[in-house]
N, C-alpha and C. Protein backbone atom coordinates (compact mmCIF):
# COMPACT_ATOMS: atom_id res chain seq x y z
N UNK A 1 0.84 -1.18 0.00
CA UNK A 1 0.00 0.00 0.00
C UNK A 1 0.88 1.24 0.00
N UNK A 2 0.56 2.50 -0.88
CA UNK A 2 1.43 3.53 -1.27
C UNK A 2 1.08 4.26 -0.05
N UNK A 3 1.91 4.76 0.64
CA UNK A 3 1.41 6.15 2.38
C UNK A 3 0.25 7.27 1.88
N UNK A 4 0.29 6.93 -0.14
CA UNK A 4 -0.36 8.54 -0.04
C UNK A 4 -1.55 7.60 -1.51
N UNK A 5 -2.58 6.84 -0.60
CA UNK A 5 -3.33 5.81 -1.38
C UNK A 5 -4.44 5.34 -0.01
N UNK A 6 -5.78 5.22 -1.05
CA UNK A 6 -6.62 4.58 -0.28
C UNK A 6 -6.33 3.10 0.39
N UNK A 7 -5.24 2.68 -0.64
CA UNK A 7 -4.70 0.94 -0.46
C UNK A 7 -5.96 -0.30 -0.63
N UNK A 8 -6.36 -0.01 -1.91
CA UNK A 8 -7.33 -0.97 -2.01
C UNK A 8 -6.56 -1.71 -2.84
N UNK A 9 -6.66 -3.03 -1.99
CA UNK A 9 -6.13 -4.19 -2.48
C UNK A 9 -6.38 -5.00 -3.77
N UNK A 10 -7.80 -5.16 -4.58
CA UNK A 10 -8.39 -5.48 -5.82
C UNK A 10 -8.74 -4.09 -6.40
N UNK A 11 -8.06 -4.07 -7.80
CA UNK A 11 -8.93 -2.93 -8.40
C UNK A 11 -10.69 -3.42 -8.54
N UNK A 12 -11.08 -2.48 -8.11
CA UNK A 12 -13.05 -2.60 -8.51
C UNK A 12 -13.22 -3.05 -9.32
N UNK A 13 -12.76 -3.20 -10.73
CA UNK A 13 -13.52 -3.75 -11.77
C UNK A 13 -13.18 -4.92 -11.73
N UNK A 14 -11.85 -5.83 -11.53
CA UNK A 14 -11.81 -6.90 -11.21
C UNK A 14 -12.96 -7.19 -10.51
N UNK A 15 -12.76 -6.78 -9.13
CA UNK A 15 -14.06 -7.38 -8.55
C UNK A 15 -15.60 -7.87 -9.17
N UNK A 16 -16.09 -6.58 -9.86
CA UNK A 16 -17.11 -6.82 -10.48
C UNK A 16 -17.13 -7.86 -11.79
N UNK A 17 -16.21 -7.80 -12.83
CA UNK A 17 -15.62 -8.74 -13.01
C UNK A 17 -15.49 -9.85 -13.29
N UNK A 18 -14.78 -10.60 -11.99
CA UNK A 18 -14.41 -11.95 -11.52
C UNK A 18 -16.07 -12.41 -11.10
N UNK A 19 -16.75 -11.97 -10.50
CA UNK A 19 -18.01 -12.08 -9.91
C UNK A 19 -18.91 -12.09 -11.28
N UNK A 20 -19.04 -11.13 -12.63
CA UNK A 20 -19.52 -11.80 -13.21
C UNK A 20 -19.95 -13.02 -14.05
N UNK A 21 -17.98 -13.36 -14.36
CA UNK A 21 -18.02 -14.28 -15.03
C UNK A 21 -18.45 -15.77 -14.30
N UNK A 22 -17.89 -15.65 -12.79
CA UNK A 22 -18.72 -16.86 -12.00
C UNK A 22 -19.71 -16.83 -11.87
N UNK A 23 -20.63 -16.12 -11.96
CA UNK A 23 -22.10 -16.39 -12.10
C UNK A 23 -22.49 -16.45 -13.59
N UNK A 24 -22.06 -15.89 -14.55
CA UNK A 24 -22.49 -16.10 -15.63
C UNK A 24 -21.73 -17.61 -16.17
N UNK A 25 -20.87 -18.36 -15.91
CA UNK A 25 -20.11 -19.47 -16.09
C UNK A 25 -20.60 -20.71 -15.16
N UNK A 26 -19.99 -20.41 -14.19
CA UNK A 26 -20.51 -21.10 -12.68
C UNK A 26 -21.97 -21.22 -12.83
N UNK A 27 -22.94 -20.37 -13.10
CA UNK A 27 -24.28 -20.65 -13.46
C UNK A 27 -24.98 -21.55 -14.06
N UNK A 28 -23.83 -21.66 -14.97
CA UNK A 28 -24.05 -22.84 -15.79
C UNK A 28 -24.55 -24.69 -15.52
N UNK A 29 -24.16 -24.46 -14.39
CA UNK A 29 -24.16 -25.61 -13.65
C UNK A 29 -25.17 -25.90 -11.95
N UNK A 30 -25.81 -24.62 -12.13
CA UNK A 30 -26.67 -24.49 -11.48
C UNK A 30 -27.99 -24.23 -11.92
N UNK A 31 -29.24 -24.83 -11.54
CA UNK A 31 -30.58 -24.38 -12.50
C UNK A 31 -30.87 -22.90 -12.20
N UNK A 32 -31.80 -22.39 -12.93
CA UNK A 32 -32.26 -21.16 -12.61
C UNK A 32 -31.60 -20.23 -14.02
N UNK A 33 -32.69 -19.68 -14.76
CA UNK A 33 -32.51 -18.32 -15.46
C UNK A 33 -33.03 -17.41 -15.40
N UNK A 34 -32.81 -16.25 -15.96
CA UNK A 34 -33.91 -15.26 -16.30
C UNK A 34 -34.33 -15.69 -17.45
N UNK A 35 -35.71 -14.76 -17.24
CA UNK A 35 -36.41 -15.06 -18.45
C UNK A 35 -36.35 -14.13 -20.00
N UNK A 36 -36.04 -14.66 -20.59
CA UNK A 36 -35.65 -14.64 -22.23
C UNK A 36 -36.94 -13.27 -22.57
N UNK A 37 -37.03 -12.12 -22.35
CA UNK A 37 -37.62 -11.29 -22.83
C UNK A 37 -37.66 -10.08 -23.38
N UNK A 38 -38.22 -9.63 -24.63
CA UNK A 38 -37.53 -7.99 -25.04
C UNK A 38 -37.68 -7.57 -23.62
N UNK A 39 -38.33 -7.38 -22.64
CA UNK A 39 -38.60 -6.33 -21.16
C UNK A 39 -36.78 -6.75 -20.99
N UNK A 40 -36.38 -7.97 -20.81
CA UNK A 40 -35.19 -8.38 -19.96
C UNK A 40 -33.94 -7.38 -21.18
N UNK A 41 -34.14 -7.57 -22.44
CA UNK A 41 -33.07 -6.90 -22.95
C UNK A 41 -33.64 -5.27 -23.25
N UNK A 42 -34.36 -4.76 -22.95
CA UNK A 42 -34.94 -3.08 -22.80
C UNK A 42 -34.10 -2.90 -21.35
N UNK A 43 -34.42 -3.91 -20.28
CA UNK A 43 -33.90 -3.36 -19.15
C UNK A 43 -32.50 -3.24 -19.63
N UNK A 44 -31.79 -4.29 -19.39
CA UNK A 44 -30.54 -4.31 -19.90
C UNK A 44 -30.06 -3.38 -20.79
N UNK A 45 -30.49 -2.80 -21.43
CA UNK A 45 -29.35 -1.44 -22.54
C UNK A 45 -30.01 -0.39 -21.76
N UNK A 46 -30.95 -0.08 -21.12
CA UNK A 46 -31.16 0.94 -20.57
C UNK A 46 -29.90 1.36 -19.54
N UNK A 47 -30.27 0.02 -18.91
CA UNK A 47 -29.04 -0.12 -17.16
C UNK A 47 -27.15 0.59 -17.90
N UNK A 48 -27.20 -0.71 -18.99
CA UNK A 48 -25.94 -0.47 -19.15
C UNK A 48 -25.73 1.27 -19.78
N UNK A 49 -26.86 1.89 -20.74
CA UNK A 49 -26.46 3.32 -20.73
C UNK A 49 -26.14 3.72 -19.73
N UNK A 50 -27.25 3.95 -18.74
CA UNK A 50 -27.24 4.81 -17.49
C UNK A 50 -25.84 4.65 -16.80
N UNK A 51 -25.53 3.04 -16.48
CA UNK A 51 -24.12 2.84 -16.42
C UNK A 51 -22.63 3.41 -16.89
N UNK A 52 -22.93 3.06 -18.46
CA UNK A 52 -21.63 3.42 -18.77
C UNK A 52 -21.62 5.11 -18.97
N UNK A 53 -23.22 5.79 -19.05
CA UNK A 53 -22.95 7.22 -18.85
C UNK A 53 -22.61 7.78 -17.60
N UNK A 54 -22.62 7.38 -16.30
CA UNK A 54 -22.49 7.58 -15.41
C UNK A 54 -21.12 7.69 -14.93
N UNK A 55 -20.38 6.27 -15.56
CA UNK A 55 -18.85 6.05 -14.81
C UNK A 55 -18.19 6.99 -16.03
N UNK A 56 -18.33 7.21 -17.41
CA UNK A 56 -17.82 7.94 -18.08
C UNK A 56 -17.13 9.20 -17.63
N UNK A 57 -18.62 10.20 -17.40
CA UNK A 57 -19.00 11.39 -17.01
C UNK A 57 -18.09 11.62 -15.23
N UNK A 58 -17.99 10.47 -14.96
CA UNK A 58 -16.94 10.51 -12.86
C UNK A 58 -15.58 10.52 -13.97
N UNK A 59 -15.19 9.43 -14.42
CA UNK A 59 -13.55 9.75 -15.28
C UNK A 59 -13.64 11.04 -15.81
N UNK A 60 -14.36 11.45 -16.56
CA UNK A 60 -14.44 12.65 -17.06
C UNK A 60 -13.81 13.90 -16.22
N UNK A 61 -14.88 13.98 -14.97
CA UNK A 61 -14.59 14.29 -14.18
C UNK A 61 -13.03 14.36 -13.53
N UNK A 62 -12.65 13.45 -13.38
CA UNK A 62 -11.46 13.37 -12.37
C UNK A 62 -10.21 13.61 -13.48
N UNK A 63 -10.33 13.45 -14.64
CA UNK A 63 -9.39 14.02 -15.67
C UNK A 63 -9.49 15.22 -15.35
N UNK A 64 -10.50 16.20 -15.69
CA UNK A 64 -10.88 17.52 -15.89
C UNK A 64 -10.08 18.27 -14.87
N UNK A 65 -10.33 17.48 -13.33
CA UNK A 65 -9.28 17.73 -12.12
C UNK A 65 -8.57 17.59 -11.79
N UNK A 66 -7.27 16.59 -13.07
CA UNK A 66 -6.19 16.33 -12.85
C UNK A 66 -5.95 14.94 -11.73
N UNK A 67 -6.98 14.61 -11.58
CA UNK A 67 -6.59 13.37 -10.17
C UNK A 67 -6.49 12.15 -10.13
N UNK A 68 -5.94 11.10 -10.07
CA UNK A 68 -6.26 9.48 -10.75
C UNK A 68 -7.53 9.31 -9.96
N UNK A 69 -7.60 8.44 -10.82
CA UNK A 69 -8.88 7.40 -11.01
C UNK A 69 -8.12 5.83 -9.98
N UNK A 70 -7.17 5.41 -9.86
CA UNK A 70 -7.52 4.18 -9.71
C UNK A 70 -6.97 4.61 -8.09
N UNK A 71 -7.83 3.77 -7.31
CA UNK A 71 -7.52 4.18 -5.65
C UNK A 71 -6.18 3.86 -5.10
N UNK A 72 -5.56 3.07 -5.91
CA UNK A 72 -3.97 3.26 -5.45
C UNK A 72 -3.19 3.87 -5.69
N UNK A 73 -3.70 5.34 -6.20
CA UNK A 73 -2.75 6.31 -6.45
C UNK A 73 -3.15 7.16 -5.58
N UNK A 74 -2.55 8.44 -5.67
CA UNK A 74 -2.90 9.80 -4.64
C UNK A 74 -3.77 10.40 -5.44
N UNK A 75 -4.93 11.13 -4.28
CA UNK A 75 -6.06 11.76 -4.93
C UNK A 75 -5.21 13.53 -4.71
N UNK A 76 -5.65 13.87 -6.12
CA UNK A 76 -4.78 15.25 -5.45
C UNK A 76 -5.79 16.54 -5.48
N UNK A 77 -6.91 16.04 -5.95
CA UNK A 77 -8.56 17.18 -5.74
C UNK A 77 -9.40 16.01 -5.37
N UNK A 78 -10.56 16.78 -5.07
CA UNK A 78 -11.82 15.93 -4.72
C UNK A 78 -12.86 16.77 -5.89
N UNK A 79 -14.11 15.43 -6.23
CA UNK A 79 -14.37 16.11 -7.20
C UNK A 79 -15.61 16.28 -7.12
N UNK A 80 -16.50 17.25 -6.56
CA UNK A 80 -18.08 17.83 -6.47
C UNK A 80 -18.96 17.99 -7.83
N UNK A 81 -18.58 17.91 -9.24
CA UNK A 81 -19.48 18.66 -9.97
C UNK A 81 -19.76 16.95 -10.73
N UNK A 82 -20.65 17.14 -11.85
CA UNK A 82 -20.91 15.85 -12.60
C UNK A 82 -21.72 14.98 -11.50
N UNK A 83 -21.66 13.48 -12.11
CA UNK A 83 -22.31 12.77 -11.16
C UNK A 83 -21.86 12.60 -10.07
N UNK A 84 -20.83 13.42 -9.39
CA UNK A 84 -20.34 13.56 -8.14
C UNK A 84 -21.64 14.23 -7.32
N UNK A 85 -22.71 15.06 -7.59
CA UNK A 85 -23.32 16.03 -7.20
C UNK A 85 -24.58 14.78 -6.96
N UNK A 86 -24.98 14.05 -7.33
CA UNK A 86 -25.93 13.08 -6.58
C UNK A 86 -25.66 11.63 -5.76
N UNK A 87 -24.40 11.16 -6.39
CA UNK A 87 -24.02 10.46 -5.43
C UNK A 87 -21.72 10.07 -5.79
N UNK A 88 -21.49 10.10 -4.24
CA UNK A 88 -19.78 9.86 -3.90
C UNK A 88 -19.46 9.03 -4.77
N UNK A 89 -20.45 7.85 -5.39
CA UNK A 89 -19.54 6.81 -6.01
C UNK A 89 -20.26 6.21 -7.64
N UNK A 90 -20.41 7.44 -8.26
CA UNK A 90 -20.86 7.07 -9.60
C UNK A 90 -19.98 5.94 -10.26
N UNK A 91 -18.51 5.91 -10.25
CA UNK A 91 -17.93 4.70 -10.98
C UNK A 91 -18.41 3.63 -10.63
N UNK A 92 -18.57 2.61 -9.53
CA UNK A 92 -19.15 2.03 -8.46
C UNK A 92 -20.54 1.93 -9.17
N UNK A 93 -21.32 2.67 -8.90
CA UNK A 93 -23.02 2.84 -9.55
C UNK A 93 -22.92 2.63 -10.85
N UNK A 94 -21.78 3.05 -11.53
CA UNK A 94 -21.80 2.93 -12.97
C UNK A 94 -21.46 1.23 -13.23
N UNK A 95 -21.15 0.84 -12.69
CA UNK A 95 -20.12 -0.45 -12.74
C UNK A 95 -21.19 -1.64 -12.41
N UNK A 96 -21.68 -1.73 -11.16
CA UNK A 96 -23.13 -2.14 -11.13
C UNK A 96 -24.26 -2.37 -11.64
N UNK A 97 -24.38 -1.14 -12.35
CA UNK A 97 -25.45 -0.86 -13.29
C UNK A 97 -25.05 -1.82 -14.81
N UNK A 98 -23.82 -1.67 -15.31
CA UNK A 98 -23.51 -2.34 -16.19
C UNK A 98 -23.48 -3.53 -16.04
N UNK A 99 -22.97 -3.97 -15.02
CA UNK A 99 -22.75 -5.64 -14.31
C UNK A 99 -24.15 -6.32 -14.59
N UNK A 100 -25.55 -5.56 -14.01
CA UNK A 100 -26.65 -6.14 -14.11
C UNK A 100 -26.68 -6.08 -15.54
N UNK A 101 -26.78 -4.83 -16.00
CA UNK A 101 -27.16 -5.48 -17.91
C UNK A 101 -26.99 -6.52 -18.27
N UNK A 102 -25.48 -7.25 -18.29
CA UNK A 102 -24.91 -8.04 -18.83
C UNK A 102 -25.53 -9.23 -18.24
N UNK A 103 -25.60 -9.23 -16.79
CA UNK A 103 -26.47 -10.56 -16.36
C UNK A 103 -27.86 -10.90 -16.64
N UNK A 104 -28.54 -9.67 -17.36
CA UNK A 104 -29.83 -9.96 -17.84
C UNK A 104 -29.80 -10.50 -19.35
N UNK A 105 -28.73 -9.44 -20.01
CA UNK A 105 -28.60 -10.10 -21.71
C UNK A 105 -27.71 -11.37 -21.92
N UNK A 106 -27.59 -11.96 -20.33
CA UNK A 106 -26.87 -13.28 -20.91
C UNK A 106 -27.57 -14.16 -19.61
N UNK A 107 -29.23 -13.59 -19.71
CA UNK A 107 -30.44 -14.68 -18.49
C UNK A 107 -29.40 -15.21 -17.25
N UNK A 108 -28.53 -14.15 -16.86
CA UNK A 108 -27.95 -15.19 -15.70
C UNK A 108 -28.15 -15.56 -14.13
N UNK A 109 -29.08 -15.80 -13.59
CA UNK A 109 -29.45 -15.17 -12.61
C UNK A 109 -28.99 -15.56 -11.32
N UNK A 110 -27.57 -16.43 -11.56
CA UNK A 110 -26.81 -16.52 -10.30
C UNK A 110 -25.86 -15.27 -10.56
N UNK A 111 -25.50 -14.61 -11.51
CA UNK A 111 -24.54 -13.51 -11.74
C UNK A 111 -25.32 -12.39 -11.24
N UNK A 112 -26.56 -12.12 -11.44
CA UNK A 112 -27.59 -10.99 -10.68
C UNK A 112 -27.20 -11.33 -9.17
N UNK A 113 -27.62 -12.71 -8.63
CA UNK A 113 -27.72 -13.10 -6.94
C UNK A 113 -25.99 -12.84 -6.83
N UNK A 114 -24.70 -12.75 -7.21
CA UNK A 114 -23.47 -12.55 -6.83
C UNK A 114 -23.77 -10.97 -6.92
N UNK A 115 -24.35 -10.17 -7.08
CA UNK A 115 -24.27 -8.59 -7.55
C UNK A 115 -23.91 -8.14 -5.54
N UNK A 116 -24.98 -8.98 -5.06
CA UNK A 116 -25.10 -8.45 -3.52
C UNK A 116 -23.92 -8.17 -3.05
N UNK A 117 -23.47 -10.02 -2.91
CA UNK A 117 -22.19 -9.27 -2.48
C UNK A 117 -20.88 -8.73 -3.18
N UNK A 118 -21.01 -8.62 -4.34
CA UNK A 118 -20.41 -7.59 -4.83
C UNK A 118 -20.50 -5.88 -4.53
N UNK A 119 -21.53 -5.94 -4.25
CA UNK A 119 -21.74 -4.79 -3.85
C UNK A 119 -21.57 -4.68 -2.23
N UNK A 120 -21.65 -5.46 -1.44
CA UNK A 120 -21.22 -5.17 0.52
C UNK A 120 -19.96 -5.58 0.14
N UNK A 121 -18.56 -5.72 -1.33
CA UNK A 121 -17.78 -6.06 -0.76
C UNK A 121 -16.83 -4.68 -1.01
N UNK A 122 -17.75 -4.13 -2.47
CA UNK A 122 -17.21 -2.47 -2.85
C UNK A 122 -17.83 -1.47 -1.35
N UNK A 123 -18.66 -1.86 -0.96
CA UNK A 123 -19.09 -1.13 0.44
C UNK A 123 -17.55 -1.08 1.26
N UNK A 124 -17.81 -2.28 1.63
CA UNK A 124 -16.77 -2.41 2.61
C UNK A 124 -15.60 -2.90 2.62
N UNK A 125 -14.32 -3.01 1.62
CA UNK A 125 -13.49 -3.17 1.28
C UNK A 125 -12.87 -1.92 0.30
N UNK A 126 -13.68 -1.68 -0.27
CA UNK A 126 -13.38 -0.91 -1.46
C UNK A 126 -13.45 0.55 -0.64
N UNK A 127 -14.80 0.68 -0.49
CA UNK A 127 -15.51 2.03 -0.40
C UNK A 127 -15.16 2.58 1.12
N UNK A 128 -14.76 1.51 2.21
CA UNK A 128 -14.36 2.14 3.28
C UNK A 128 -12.97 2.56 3.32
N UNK A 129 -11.85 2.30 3.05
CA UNK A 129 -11.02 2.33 2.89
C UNK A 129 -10.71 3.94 1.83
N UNK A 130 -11.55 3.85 1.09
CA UNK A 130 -11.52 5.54 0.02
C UNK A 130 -12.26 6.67 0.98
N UNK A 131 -13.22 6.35 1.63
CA UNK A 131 -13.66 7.47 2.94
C UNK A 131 -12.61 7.37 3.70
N UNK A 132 -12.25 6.71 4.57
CA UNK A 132 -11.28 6.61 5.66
C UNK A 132 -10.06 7.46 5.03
N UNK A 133 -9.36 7.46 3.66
CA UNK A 133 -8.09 7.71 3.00
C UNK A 133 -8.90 9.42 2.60
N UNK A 134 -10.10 9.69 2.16
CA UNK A 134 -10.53 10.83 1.58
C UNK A 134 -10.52 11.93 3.10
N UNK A 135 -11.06 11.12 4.18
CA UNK A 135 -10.97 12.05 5.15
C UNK A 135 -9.99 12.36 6.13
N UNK A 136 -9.00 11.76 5.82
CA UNK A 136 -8.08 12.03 6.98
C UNK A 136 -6.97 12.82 6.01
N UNK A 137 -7.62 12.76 4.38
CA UNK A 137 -6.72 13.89 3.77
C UNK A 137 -7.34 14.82 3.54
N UNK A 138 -8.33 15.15 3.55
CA UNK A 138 -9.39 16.24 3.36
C UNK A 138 -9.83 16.79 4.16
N UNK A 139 -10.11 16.18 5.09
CA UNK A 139 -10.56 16.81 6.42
C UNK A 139 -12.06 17.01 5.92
N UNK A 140 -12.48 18.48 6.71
CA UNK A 140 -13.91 18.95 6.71
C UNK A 140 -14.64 19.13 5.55
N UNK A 141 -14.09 19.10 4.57
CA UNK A 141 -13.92 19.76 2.97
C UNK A 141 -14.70 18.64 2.73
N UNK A 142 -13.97 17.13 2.90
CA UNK A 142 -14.61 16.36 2.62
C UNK A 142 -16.06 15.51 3.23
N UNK A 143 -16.00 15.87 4.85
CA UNK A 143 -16.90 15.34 5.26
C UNK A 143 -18.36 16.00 5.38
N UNK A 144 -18.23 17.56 5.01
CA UNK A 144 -19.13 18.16 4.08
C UNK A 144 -19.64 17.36 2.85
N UNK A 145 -18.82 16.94 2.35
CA UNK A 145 -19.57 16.93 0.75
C UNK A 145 -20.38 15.59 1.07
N UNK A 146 -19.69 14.44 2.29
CA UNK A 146 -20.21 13.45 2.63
C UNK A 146 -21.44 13.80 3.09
N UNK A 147 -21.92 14.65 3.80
CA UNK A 147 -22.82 15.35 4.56
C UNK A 147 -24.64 15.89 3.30
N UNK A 148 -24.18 16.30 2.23
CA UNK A 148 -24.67 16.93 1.06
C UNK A 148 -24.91 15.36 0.29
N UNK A 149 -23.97 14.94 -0.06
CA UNK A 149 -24.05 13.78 -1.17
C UNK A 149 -24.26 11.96 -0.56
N UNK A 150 -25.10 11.60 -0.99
CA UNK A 150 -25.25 9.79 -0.90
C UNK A 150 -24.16 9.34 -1.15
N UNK A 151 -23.91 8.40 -0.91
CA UNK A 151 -22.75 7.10 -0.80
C UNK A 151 -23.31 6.43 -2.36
N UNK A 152 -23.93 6.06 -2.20
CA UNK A 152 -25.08 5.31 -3.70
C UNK A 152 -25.88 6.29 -3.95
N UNK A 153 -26.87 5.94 -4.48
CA UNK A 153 -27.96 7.35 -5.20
C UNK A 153 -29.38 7.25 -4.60
């Protein structure tokens, strides 16, 4: 872990990821699908827009401010405007959101049931570790914006 880093040990997208392909693979061998419907692939390209417009528009973002993107580097701004302004963790939301698409346009519905804990593991592995690292370098600055803005949406 770098002294000047959240120190998250898996990059996020691995996570999300590794978790899809075992449920969409691993599934395979377990009964249970979704069901085969235009509704299931309407949901699905909707999710994945909203998705991939979401995590776009946070990179966007954190370019615009000069700051990395991946949590094992140093954050050197914090970033309020874009989808920062409704919720702390649009990449995360964006990433999710896409994750489900893909488990609907490929009926997987042990890769949907892995989403959970994919998601309590970006909570709490991922996501505590980037508060804990955001506030003890930011201080009030940041626990304001925590204060104003959702964690999720």
């Amino acid at each position: 872990m770098a002294s000047d880093s959240a120190g998250v040990r898996v990059p996020p997208p691995f996570i999300y990821f590794g978790a899809l392909l075992l449920g969409i693979f691993g599934g395979r061998f377990l009964p249970g699908t979704l069901p085969n419907s235009l509704a299931t692939v309407i949901a699905g390209s909707v999710l994945f827009m909203f998705g991939f417009a979401l995590a776009y528009g946070a990179i966007s973002c954190f370019r615009e401010r000069g700051t990395n993107v991946n949590p094992n580097a140093p954050v050197t701004a914090l970033v309020f405007d874009g989808p920062y302004r409704i919720t702390r963790n649009p990449m995360y939301v964006g990433l999710a959101c896409a994750y489900a698409a893909i488990a609907l346009w490929t009926r997987s519905l042990w890769a949907l049931v892995l989403l959970v804990p994919v998601l309590l593991v970006i909570r709490y592995a991922v996501i505590a570790r980037e508060e804990r690292y955001l506030t003890a370098k930011f201080g009030a600055e940041y626990a304001g914006y925590t204060a104003r803005v959702r964690r999720w949406i």
